[in-house]
Structure formats: structure tokens, C-alpha cells
N, C-alpha and C. Protein backbone atom coordinates (compact mmCIF):
# COMPACT_ATOMS: atom_id res chain seq x y z
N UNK A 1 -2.47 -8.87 -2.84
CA UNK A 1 -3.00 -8.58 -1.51
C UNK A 1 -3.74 -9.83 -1.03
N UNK A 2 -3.56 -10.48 0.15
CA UNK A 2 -4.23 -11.62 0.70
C UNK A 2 -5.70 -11.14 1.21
N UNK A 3 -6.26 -11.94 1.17
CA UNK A 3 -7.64 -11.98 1.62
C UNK A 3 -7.83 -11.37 2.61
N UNK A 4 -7.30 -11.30 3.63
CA UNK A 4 -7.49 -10.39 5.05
C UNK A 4 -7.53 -8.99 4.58
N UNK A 5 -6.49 -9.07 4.37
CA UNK A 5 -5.86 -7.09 3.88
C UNK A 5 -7.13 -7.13 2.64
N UNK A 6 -7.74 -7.34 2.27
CA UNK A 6 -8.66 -7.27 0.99
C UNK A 6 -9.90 -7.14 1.67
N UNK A 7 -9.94 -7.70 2.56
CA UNK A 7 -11.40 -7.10 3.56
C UNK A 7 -11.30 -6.24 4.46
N UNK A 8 -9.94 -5.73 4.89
CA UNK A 8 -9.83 -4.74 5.51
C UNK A 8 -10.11 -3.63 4.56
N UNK A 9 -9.10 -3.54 3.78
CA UNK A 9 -9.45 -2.46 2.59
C UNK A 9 -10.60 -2.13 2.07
N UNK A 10 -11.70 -3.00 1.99
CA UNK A 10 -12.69 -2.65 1.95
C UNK A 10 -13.62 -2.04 2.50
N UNK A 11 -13.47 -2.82 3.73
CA UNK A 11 -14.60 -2.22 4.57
C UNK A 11 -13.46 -0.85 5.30
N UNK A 12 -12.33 -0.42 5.23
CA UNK A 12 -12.44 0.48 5.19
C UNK A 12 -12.90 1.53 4.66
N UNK A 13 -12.90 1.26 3.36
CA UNK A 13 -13.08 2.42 2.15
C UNK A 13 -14.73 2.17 2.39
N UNK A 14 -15.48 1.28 2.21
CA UNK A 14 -16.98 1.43 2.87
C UNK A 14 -17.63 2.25 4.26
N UNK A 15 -16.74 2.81 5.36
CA UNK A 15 -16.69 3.06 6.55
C UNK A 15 -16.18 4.81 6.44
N UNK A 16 -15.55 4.70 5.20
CA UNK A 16 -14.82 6.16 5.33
C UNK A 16 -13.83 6.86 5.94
N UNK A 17 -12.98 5.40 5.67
CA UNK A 17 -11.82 5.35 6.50
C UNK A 17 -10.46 6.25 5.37
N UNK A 18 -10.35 5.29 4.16
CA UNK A 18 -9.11 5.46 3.40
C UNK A 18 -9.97 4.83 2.09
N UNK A 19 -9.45 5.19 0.88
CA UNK A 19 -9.51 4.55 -0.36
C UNK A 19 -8.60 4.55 -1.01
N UNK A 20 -8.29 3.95 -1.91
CA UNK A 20 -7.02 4.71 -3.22
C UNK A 20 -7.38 5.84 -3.62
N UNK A 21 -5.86 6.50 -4.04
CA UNK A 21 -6.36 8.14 -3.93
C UNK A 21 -6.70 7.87 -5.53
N UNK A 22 -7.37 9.08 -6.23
CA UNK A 22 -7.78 9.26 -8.00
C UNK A 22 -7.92 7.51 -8.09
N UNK A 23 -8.81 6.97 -7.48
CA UNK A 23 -9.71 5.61 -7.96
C UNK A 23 -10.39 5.40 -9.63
N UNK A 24 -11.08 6.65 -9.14
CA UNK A 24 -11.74 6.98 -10.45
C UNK A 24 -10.93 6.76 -11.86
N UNK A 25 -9.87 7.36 -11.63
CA UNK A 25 -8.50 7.80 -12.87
C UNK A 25 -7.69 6.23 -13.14
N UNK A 26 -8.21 5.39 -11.94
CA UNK A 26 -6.95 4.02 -12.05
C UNK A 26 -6.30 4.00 -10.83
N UNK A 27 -6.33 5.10 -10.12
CA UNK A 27 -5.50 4.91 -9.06
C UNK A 27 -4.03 4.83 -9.30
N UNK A 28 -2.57 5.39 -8.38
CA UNK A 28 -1.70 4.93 -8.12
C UNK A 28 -1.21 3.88 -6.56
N UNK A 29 -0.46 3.43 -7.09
CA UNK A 29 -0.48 2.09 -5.83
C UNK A 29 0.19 2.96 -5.10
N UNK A 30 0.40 2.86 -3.35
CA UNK A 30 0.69 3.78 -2.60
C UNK A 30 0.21 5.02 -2.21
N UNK A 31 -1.04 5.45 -3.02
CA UNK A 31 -1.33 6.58 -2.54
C UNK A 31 -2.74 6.25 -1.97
N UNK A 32 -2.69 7.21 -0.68
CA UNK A 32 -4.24 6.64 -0.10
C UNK A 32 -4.91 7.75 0.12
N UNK A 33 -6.45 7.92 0.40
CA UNK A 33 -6.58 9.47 0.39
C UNK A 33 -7.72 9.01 2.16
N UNK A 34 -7.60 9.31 2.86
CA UNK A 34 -8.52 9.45 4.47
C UNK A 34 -9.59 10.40 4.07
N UNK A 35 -10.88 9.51 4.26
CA UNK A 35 -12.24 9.96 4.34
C UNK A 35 -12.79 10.51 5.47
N UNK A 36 -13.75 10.74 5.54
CA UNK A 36 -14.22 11.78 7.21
C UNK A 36 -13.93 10.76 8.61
N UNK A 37 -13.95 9.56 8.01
CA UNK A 37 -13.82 8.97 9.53
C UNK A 37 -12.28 8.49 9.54
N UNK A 38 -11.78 8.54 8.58
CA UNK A 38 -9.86 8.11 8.39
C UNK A 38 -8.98 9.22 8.72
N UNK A 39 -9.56 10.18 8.19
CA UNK A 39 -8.56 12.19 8.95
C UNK A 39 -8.79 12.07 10.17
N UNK A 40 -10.11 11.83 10.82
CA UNK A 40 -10.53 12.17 12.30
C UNK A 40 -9.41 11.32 12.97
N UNK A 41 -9.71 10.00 12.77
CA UNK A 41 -8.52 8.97 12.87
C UNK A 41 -7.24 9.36 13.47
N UNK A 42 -6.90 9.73 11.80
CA UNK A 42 -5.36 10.06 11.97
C UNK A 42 -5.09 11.47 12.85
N UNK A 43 -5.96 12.63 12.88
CA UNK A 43 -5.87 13.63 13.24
C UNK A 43 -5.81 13.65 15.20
N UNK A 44 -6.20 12.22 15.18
CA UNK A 44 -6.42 11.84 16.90
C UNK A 44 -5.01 11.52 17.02
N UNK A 45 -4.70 10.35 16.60
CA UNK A 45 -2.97 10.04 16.66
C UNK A 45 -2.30 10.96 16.69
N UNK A 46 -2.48 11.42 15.91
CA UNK A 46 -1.59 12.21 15.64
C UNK A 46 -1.46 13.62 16.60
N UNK A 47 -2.50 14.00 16.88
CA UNK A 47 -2.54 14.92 18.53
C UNK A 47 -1.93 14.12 19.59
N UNK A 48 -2.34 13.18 20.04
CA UNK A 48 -1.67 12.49 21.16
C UNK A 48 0.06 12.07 20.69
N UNK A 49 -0.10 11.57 19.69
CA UNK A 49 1.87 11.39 19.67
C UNK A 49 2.34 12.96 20.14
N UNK A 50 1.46 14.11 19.17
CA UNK A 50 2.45 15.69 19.48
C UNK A 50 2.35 16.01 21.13
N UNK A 51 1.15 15.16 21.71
CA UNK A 51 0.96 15.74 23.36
C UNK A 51 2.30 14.97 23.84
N UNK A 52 2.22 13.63 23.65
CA UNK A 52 2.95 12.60 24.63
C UNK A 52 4.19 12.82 24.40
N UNK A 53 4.90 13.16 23.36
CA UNK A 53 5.94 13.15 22.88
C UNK A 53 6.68 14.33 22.25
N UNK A 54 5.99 15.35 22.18
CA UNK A 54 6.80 16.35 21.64
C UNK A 54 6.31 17.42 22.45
N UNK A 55 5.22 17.92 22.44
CA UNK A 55 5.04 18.79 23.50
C UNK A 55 5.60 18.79 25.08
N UNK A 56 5.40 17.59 25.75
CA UNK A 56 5.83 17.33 26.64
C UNK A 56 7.23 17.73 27.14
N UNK A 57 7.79 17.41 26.01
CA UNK A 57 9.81 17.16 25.87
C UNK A 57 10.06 19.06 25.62
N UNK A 58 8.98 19.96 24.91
CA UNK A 58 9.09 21.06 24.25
C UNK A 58 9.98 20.76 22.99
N UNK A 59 9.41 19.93 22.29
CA UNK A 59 10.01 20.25 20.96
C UNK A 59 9.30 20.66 20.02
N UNK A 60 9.57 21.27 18.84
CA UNK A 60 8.97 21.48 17.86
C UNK A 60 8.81 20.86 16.71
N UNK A 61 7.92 20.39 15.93
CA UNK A 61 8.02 20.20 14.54
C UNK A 61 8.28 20.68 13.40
N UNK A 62 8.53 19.92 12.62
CA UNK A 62 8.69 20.68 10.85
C UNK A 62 7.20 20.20 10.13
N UNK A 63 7.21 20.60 8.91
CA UNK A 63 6.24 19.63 7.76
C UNK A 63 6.89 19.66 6.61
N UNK A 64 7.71 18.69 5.89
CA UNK A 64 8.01 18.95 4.76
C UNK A 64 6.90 17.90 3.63
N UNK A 65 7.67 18.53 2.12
CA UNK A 65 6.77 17.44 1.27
C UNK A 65 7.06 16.16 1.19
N UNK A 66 6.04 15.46 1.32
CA UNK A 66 6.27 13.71 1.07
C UNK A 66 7.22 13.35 -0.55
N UNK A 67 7.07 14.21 -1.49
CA UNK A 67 7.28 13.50 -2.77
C UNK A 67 8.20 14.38 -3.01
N UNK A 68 8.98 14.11 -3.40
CA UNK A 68 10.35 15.12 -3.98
C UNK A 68 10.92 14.59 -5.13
N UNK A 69 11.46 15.71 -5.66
CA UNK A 69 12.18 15.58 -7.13
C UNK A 69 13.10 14.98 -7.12
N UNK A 70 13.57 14.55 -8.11
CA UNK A 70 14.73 13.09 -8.46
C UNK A 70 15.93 14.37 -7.81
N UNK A 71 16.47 15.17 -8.12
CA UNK A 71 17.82 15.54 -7.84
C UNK A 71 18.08 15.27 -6.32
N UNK A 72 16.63 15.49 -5.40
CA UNK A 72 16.85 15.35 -4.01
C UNK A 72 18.02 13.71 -3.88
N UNK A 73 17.33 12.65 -4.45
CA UNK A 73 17.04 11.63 -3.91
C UNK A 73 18.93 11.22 -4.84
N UNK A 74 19.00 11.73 -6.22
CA UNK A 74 20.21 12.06 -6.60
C UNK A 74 21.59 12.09 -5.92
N UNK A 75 21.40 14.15 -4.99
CA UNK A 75 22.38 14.64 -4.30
C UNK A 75 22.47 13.44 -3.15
N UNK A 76 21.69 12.74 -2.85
CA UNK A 76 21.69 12.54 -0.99
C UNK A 76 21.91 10.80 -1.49
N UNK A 77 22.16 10.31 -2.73
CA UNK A 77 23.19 8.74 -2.86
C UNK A 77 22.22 7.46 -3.24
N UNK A 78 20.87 8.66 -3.09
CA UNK A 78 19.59 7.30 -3.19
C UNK A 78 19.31 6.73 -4.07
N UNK A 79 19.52 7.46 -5.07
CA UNK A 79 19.19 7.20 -6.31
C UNK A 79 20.09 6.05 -6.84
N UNK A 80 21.18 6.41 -6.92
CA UNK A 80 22.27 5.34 -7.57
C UNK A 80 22.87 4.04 -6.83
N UNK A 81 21.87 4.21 -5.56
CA UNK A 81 22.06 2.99 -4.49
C UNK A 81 21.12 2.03 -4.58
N UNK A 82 20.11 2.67 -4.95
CA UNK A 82 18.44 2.48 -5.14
C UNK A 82 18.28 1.09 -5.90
N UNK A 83 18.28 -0.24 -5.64
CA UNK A 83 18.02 -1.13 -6.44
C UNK A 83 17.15 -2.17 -6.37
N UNK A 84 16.23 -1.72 -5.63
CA UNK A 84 15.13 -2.97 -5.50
C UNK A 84 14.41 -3.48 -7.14
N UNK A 85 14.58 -4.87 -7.30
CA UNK A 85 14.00 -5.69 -8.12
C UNK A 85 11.90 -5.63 -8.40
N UNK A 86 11.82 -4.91 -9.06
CA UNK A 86 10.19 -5.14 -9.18
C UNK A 86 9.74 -6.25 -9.97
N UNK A 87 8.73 -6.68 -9.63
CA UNK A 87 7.97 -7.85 -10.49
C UNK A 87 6.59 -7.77 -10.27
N UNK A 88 6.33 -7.85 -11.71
CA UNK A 88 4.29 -6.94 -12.03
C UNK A 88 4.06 -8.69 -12.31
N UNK A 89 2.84 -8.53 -11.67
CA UNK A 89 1.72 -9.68 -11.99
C UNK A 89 1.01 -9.70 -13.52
N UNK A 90 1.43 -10.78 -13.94
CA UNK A 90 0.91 -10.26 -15.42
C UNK A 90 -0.93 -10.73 -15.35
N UNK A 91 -1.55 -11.60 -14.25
CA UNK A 91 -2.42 -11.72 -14.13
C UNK A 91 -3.31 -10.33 -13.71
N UNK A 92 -2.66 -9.88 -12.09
CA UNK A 92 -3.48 -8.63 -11.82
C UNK A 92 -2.89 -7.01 -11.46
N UNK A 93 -1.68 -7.41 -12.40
CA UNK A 93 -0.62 -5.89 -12.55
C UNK A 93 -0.33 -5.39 -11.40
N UNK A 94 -0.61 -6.47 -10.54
CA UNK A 94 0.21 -5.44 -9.14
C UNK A 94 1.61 -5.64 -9.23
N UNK A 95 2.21 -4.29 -8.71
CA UNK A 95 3.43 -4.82 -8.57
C UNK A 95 4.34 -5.07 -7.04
N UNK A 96 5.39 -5.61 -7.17
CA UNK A 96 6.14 -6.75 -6.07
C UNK A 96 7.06 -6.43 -6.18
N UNK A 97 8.22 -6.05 -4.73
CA UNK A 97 9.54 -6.29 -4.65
C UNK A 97 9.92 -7.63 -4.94
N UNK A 98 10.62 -8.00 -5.41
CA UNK A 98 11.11 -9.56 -5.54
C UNK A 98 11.67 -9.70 -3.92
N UNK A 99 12.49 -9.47 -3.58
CA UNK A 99 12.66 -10.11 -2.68
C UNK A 99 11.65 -10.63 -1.50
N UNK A 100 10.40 -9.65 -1.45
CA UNK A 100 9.36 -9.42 -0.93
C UNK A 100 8.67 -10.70 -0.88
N UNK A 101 8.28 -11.18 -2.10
CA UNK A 101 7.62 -12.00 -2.55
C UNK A 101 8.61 -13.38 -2.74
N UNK A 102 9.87 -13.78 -2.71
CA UNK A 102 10.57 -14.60 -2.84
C UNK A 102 10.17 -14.94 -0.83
N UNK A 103 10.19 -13.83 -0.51
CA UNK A 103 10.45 -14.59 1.50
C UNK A 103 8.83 -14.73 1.57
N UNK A 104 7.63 -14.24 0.47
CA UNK A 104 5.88 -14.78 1.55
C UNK A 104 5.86 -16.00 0.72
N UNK A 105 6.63 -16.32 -0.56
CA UNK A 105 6.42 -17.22 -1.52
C UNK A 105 6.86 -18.77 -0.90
N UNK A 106 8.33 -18.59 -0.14
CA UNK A 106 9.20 -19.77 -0.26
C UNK A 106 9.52 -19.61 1.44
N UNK A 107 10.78 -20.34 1.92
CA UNK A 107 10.77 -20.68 3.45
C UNK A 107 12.32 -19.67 3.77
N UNK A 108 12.48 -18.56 2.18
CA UNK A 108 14.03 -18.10 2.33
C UNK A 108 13.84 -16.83 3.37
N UNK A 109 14.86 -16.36 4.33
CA UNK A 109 14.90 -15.40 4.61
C UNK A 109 15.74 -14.42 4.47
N UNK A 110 15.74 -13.11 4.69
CA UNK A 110 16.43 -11.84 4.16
C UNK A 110 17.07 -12.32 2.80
N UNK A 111 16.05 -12.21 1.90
CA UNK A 111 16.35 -11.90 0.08
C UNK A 111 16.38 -10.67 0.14
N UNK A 112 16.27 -9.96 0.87
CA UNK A 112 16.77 -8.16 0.78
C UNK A 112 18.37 -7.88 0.34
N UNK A 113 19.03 -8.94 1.22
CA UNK A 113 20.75 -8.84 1.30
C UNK A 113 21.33 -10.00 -0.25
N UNK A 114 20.19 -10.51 -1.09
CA UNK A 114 20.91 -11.06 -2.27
C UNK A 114 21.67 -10.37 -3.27
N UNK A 115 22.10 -10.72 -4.00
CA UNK A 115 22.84 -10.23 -5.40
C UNK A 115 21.45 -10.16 -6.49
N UNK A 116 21.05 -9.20 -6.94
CA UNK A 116 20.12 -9.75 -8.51
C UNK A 116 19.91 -10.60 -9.21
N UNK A 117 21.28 -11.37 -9.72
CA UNK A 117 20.95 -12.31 -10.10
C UNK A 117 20.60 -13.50 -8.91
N UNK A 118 20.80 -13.76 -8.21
CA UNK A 118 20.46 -14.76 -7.22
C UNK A 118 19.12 -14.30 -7.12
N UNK A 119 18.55 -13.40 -6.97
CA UNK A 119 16.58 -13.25 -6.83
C UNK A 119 16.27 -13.82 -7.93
N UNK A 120 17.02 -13.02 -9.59
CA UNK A 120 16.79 -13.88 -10.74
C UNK A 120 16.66 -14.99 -10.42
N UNK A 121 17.76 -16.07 -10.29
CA UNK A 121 17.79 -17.42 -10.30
C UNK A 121 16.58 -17.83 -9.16
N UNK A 122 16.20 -17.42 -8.16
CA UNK A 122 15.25 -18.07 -7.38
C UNK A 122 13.93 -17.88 -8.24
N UNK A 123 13.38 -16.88 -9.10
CA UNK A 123 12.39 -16.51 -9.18
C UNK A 123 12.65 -17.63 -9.94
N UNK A 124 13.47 -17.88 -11.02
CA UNK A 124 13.22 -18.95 -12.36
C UNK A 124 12.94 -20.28 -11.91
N UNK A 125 13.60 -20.54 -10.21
CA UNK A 125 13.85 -21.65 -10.00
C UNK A 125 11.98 -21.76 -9.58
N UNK A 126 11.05 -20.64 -9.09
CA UNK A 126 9.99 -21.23 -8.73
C UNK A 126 9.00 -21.36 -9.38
């Protein structure tokens, strides 16, 4: 995380915006949990998108679950399509799409559309 996003994050989570969710436990990366002033937040957006945009039009919403079981992701092709390259920091264990970090690292663009080994070979090459 760069320095900006590292003071944002903070002084959010100081403000009572968002923190990592189960901090306490270690935290998982991606999960965030909205504090009294981060729900209010989102709970504002999120009224005005349903006024401006869905009410308006008369449509309705769904809510389904965010996290679903492997067979979902299985039946529907994701799974076995699914191949993004990870790479953990052995300094501060975060972890990184490679390609991610090959395009903030170097001057390449769309390493999304490489072959594996070609991210391989760039990562070795840097």
C-alpha cells in the first residue's frame, strides 16, 4: 500500500469510517467492516443511487450473498478460467496480482492479457 492510501486508511479507521474486519484475529485482506460514521456514509449513497436510479425508473432490487461456495463459481466457468498469478511479499506478506504489480512496478501495460510464464519471466527479469 503506498503512502497516500496508508494515511487514508488510517485516518479513516481513526474517524470511524472503515477498519479491517476481525483486526484483532489478523484480519483478512479484503474485508472491511464500516464504523458509525462509514454505514451512515454508505447508507447515504446508497439511498440516493436507490432514489436517482431505481426508484425513479420503478425498479426493484434483489440482495444476494457477497461470498459464495466454490460449486457456484465452478457451475458458472469461473473457477477453471480463474487464473490470476499471486505474489506475497516476503517482507510484509501482502499479497499482489502479478500482473498488478508488474504495470505500478515497470512502464509495461495490460500484463493482464500475458501468458504466465511471460509474468514469470518479467518478474525474474526485475
Amino acid at each position: 500500500m503506498d503512502d497516500l492510501s496508508e494515511k487514508v486508511a488510517e485516518l479513516s479507521k481513526r474517524r470511524g469510517f472503515f477498519f479491517q474486519s476481525n483486526e484483532a484475529y489478523g484480519g483478512v485482506s479484503g474485508f472491511q467492516t464500516f464504523g458509525p460514521e462509514g454505514a451512515e456514509l454508505k447508507r447515504n449513497i446508497e439511498d440516493l443511487w436507490r432514489k436517482t436510479f431505481s426508484r425513479s425508473l420503478g425498479h426493484r432490487e434483489i440482495e444476494a450473498p457477497t461470498v459464495m461456495p466454490e460449486p457456484v463459481f465452478k457451475a458458472s466457468g469461473h473457477l477453471d478460467g480463474f487464473d490470476d498469478m499471486i505474489i506475497v511479499c516476503p517482507e510484509c506478506e501482502n499479497s499482489h496480482r502479478a500482473d498488478h504489480l508488474i504495470e505500478d512496478k515497470t512502464k509495461v501495460e495490460e500484463a493482464e492479457s500475458f501468458s504466465n510464464n511471460k509474468v514469470e519471466n518479467l518478474i525474474r527479469e526485475s
